[in-house]
PDB file of N, CA and C in Angstrom:
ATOM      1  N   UNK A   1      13.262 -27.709 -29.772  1.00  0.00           N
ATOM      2  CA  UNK A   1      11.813 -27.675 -29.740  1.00  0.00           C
ATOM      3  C   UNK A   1      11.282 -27.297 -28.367  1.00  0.00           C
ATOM      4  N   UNK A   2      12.176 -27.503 -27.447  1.00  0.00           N
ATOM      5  CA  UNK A   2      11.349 -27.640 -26.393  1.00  0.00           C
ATOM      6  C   UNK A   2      11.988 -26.226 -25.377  1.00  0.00           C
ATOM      7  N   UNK A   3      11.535 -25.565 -24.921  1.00  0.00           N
ATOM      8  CA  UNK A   3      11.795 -24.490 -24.418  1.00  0.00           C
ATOM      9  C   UNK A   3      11.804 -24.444 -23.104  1.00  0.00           C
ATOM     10  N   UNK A   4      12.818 -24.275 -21.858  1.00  0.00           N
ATOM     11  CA  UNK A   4      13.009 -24.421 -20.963  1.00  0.00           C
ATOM     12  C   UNK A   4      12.406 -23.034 -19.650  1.00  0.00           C
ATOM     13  N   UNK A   5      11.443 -23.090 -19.069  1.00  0.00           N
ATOM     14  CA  UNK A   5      11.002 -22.120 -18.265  1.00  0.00           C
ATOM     15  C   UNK A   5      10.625 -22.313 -17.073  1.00  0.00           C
ATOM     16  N   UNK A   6      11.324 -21.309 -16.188  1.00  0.00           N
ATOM     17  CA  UNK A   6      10.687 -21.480 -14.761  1.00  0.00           C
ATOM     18  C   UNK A   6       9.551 -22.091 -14.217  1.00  0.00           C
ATOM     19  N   UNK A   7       8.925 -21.393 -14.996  1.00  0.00           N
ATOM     20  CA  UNK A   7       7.390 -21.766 -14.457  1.00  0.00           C
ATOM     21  C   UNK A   7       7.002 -22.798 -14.782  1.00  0.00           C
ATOM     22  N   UNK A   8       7.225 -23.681 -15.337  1.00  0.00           N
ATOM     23  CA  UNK A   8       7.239 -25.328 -15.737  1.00  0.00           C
ATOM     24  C   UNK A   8       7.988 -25.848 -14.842  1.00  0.00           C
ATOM     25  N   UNK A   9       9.374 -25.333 -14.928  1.00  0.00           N
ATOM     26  CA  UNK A   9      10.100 -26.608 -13.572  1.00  0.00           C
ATOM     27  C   UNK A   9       9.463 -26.338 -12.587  1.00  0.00           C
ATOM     28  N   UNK A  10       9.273 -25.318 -12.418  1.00  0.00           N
ATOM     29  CA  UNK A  10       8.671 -24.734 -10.801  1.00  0.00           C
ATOM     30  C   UNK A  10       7.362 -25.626 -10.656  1.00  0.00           C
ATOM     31  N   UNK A  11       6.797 -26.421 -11.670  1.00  0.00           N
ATOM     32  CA  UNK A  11       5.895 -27.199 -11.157  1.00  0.00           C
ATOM     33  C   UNK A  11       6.197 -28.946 -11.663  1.00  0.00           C
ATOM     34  N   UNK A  12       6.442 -29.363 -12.687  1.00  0.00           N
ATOM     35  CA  UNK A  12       7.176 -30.518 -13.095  1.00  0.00           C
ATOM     36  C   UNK A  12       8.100 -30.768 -11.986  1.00  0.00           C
ATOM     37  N   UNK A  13       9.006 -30.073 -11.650  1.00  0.00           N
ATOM     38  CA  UNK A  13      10.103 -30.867 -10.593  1.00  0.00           C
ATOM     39  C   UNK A  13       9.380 -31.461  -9.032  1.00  0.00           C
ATOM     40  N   UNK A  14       8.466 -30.511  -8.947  1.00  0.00           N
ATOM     41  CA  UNK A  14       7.775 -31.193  -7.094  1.00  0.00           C
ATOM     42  C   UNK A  14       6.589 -32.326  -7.331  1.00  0.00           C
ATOM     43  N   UNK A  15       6.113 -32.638  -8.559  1.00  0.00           N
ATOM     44  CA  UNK A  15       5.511 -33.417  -8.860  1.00  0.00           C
ATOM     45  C   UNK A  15       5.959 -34.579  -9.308  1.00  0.00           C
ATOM     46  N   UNK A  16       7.171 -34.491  -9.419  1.00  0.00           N
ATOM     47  CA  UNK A  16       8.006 -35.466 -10.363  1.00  0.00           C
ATOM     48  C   UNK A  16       8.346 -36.058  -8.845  1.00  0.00           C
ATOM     49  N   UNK A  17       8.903 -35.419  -7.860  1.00  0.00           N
ATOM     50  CA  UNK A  17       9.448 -35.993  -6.322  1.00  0.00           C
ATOM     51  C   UNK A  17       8.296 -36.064  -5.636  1.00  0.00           C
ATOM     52  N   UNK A  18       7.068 -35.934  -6.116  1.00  0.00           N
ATOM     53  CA  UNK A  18       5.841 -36.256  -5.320  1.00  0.00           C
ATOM     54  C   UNK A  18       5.613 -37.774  -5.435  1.00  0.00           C
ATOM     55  N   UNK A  19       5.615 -38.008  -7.154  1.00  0.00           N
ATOM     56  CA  UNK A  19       5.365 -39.177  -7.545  1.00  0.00           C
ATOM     57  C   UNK A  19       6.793 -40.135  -7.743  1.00  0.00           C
ATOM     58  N   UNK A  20       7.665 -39.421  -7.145  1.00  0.00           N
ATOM     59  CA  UNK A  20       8.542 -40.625  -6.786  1.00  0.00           C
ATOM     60  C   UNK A  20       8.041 -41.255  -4.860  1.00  0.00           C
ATOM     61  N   UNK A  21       8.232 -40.197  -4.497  1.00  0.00           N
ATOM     62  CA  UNK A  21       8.170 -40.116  -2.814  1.00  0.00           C
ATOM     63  C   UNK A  21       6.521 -41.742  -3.035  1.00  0.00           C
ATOM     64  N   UNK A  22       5.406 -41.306  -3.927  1.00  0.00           N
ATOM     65  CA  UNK A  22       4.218 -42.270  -3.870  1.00  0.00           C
ATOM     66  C   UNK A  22       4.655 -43.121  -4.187  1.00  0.00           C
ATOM     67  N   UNK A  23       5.216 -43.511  -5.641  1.00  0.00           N
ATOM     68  CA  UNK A  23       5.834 -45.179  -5.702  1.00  0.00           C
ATOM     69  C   UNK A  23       6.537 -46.101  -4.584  1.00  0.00           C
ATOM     70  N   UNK A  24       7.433 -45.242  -3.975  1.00  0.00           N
ATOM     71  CA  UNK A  24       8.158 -45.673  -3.325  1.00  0.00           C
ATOM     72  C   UNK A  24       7.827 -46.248  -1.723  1.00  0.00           C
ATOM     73  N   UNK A  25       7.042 -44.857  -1.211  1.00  0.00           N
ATOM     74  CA  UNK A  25       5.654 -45.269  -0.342  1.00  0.00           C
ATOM     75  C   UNK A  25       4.986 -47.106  -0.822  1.00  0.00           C
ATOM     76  N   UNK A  26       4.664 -46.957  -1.900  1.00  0.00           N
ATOM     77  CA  UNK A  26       3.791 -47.713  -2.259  1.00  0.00           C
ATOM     78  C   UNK A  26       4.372 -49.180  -2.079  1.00  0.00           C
ATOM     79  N   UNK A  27       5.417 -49.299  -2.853  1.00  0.00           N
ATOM     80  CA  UNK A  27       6.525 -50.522  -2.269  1.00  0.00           C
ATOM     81  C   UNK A  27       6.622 -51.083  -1.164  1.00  0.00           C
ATOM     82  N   UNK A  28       6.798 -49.655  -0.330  1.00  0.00           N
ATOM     83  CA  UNK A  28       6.977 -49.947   0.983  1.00  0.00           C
ATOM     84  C   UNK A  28       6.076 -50.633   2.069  1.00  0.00           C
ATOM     85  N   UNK A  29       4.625 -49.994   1.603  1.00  0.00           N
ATOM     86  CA  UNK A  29       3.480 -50.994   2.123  1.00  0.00           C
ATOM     87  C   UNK A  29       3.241 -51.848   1.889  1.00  0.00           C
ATOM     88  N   UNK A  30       3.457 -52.622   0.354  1.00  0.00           N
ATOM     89  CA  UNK A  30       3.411 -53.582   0.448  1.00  0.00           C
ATOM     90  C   UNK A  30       4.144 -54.614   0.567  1.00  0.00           C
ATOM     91  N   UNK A  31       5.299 -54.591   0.630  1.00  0.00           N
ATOM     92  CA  UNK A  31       6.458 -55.087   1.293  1.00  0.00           C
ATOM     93  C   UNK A  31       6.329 -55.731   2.558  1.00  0.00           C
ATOM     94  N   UNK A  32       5.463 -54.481   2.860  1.00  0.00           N
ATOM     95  CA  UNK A  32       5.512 -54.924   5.082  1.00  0.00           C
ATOM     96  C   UNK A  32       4.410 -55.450   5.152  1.00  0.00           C
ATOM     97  N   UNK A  33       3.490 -55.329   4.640  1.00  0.00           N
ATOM     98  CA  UNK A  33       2.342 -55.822   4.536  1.00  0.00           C
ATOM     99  C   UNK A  33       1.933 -57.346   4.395  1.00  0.00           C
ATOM    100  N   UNK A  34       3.128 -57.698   2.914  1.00  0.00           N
ATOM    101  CA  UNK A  34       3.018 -59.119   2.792  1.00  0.00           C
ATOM    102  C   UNK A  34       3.769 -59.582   3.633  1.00  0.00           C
ATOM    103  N   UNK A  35       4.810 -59.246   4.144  1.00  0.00           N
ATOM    104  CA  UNK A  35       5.575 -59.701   5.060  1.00  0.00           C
ATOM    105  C   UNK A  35       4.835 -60.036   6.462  1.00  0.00           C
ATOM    106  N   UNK A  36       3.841 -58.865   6.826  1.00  0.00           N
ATOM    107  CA  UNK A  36       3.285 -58.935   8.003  1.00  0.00           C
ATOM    108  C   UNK A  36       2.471 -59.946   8.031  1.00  0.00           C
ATOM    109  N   UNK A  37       1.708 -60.051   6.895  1.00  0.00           N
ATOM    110  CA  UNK A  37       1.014 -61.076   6.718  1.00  0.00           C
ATOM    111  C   UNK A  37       1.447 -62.532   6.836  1.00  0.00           C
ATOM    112  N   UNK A  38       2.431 -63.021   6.188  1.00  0.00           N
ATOM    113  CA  UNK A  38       3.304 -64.195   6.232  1.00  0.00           C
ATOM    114  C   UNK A  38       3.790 -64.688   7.457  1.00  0.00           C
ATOM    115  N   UNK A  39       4.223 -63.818   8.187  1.00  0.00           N
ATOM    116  CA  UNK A  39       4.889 -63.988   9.660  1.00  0.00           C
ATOM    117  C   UNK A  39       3.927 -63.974  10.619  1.00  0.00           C
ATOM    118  N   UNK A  40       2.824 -63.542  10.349  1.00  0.00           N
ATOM    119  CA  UNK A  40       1.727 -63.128  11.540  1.00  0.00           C
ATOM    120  C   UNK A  40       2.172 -62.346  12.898  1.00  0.00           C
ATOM    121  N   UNK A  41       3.101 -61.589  12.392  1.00  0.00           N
ATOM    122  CA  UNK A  41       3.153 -60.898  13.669  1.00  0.00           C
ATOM    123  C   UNK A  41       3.479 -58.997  13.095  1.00  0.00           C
ATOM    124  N   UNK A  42       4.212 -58.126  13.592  1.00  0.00           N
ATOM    125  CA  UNK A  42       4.753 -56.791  13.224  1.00  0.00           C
ATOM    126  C   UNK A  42       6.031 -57.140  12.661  1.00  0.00           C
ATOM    127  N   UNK A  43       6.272 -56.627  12.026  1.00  0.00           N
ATOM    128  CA  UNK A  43       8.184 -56.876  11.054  1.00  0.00           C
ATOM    129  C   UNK A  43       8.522 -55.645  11.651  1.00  0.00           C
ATOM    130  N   UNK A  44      10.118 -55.808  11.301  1.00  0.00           N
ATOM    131  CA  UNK A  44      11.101 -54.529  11.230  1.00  0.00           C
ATOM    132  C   UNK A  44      11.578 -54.304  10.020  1.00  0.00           C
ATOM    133  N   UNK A  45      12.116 -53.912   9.543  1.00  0.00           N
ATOM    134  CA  UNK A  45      13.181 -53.337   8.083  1.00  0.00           C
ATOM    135  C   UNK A  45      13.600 -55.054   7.866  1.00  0.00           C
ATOM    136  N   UNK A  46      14.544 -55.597   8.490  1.00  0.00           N
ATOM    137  CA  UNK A  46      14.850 -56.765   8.363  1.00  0.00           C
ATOM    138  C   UNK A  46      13.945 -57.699   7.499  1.00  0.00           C
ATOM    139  N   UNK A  47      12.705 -57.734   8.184  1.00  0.00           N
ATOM    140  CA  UNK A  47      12.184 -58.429   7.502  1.00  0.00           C
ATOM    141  C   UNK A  47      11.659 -58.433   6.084  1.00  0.00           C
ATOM    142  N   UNK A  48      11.551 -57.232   6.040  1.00  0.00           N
ATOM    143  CA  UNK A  48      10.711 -56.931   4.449  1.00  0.00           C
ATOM    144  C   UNK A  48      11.419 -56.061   3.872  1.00  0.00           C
ATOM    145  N   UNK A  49      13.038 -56.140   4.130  1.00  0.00           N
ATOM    146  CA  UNK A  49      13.917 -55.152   3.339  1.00  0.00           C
ATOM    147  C   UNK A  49      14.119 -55.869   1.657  1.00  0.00           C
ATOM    148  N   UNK A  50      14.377 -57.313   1.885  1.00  0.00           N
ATOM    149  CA  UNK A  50      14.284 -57.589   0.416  1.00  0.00           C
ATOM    150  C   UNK A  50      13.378 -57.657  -0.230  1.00  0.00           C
ATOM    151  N   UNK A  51      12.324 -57.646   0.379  1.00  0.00           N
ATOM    152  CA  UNK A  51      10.931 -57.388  -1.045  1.00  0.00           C
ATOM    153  C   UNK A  51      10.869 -56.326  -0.722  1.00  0.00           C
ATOM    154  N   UNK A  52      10.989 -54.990  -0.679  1.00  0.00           N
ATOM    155  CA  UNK A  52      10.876 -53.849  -0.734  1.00  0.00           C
ATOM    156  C   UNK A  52      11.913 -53.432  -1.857  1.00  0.00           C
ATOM    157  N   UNK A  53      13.241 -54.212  -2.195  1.00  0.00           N
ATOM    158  CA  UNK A  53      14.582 -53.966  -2.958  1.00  0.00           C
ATOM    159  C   UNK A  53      14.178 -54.677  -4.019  1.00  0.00           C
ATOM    160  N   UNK A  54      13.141 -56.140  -3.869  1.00  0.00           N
ATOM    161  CA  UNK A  54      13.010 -56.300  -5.416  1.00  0.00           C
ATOM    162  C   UNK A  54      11.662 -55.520  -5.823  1.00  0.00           C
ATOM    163  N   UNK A  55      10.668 -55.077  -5.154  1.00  0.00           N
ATOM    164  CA  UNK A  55      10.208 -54.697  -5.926  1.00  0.00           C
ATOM    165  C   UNK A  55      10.093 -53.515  -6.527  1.00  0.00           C
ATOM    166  N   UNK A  56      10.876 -52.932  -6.231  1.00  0.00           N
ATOM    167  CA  UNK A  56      11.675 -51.493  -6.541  1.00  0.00           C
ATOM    168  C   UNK A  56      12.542 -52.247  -7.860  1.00  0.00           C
ATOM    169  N   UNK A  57      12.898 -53.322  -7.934  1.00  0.00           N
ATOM    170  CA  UNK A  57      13.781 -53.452  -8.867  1.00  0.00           C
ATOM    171  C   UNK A  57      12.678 -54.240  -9.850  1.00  0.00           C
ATOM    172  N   UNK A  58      11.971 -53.329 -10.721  1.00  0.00           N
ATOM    173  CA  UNK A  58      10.812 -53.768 -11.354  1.00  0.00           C
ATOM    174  C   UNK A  58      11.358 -53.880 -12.496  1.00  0.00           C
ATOM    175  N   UNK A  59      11.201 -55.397 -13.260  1.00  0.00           N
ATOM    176  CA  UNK A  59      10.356 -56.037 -13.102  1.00  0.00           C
ATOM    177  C   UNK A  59      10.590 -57.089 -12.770  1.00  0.00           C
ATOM    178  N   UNK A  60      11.931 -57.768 -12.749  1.00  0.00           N
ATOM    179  CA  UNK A  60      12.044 -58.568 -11.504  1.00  0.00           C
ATOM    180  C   UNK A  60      11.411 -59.074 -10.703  1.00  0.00           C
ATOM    181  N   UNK A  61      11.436 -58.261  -9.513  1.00  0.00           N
ATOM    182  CA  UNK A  61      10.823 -58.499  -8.112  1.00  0.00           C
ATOM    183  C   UNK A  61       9.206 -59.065  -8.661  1.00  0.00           C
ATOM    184  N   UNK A  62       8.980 -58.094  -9.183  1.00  0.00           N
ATOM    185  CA  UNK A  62       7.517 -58.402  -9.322  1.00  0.00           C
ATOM    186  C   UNK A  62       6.933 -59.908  -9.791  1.00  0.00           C
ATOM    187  N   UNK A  63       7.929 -60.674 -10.967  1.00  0.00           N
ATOM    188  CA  UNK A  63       7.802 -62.139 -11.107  1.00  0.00           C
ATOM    189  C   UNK A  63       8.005 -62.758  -9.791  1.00  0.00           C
ATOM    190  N   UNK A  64       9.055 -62.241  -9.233  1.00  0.00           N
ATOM    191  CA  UNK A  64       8.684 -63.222  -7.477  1.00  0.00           C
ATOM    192  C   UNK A  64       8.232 -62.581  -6.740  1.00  0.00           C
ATOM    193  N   UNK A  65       7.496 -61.826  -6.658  1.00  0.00           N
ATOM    194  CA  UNK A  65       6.230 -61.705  -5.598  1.00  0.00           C
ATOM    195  C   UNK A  65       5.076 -61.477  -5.550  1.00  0.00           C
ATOM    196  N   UNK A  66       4.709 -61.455  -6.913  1.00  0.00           N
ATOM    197  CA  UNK A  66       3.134 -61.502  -7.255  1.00  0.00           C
ATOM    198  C   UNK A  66       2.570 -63.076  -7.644  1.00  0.00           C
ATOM    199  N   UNK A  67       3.560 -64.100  -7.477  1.00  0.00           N
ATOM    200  CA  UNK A  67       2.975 -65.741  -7.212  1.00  0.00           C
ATOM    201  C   UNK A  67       2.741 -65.508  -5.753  1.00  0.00           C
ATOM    202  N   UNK A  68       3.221 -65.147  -4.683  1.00  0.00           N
ATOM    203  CA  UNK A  68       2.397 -65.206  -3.248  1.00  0.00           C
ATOM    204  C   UNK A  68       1.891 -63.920  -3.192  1.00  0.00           C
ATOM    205  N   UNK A  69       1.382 -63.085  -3.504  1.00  0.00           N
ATOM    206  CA  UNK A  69       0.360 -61.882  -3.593  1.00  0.00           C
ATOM    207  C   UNK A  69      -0.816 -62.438  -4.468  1.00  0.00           C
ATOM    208  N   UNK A  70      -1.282 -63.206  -5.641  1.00  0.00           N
ATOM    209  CA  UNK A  70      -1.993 -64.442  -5.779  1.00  0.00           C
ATOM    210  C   UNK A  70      -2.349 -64.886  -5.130  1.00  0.00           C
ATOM    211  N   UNK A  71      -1.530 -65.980  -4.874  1.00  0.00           N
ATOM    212  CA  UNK A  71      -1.447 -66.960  -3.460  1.00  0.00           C
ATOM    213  C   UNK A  71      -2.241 -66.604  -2.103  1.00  0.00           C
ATOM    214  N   UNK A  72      -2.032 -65.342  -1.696  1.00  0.00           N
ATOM    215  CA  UNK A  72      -2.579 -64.827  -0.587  1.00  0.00           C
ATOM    216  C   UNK A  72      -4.315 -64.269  -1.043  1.00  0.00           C
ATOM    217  N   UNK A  73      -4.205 -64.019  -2.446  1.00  0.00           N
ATOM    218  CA  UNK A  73      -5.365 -63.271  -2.988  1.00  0.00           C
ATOM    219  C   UNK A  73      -6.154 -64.738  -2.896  1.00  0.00           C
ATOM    220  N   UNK A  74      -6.152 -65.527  -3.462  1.00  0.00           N
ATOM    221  CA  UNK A  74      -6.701 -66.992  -3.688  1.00  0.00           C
ATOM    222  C   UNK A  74      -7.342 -67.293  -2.272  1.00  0.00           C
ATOM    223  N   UNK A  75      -6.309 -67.612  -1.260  1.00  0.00           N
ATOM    224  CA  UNK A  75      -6.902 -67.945   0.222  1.00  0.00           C
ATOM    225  C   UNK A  75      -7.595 -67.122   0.589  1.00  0.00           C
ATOM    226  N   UNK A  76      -7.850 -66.049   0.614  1.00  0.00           N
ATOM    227  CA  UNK A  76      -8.984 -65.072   0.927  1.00  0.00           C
ATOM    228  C   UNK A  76      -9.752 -65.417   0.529  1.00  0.00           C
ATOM    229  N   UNK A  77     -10.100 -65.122  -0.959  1.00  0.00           N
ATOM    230  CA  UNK A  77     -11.284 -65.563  -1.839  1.00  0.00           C
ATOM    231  C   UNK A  77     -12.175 -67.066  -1.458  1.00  0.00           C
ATOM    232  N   UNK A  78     -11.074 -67.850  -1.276  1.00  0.00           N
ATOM    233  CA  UNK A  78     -12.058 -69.162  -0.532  1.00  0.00           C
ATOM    234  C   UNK A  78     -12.410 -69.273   0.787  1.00  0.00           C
ATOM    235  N   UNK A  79     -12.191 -68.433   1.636  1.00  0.00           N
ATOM    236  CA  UNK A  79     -12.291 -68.082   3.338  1.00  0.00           C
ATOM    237  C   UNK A  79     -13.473 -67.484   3.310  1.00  0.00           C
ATOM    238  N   UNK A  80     -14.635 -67.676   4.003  1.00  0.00           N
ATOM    239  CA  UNK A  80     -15.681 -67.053   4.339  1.00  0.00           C
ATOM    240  C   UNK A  80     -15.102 -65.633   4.937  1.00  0.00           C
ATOM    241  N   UNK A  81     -15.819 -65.000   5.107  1.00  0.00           N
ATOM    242  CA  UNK A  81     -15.950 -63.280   5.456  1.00  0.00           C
ATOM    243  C   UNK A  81     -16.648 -63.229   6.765  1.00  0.00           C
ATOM    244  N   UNK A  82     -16.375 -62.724   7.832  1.00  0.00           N
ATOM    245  CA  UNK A  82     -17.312 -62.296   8.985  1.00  0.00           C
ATOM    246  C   UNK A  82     -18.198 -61.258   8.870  1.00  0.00           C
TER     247      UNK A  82
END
């Protein structure tokens, strides 16, 4: 059924590694992010290499780390705003 042509991969394949390259991005910020947050200071790889590995390992990761991504969402919400 399905007919194989240049001009399709030629655009399916860099979009396909676009939107891997974004997920993966995406992990990655928030990984360091919550991490940065938690520690209060700058991380290295070290620090936020395993939540970056579970949450890449979806869906997993995501049951343990969206109770303190909550958690962090919650304390905001009751903190006044400047």
């Amino acid at each position: 059924f399905f007919v194989s042509s240049n001009a399709a991969e030629g655009i399916i394949v860099p979009l396909h590694l676009f939107a891997m390259f974004c997920l993966g991005y995406a992990c990655y910020f928030v990984s360091k992010n919550l991490s940065m947050k938690n520690k209060g200071r700058s991380v290295v790889f070290g620090d936020y290499g395993l939540n970056l590995i579970l949450l890449l390992a979806f869906p997993v990761g995501q049951w343990l780390i969206q109770p303190r991504i909550n958690q962090l969402y919650a304390e905001r919400k009751h903190t006044p705003h400047s």
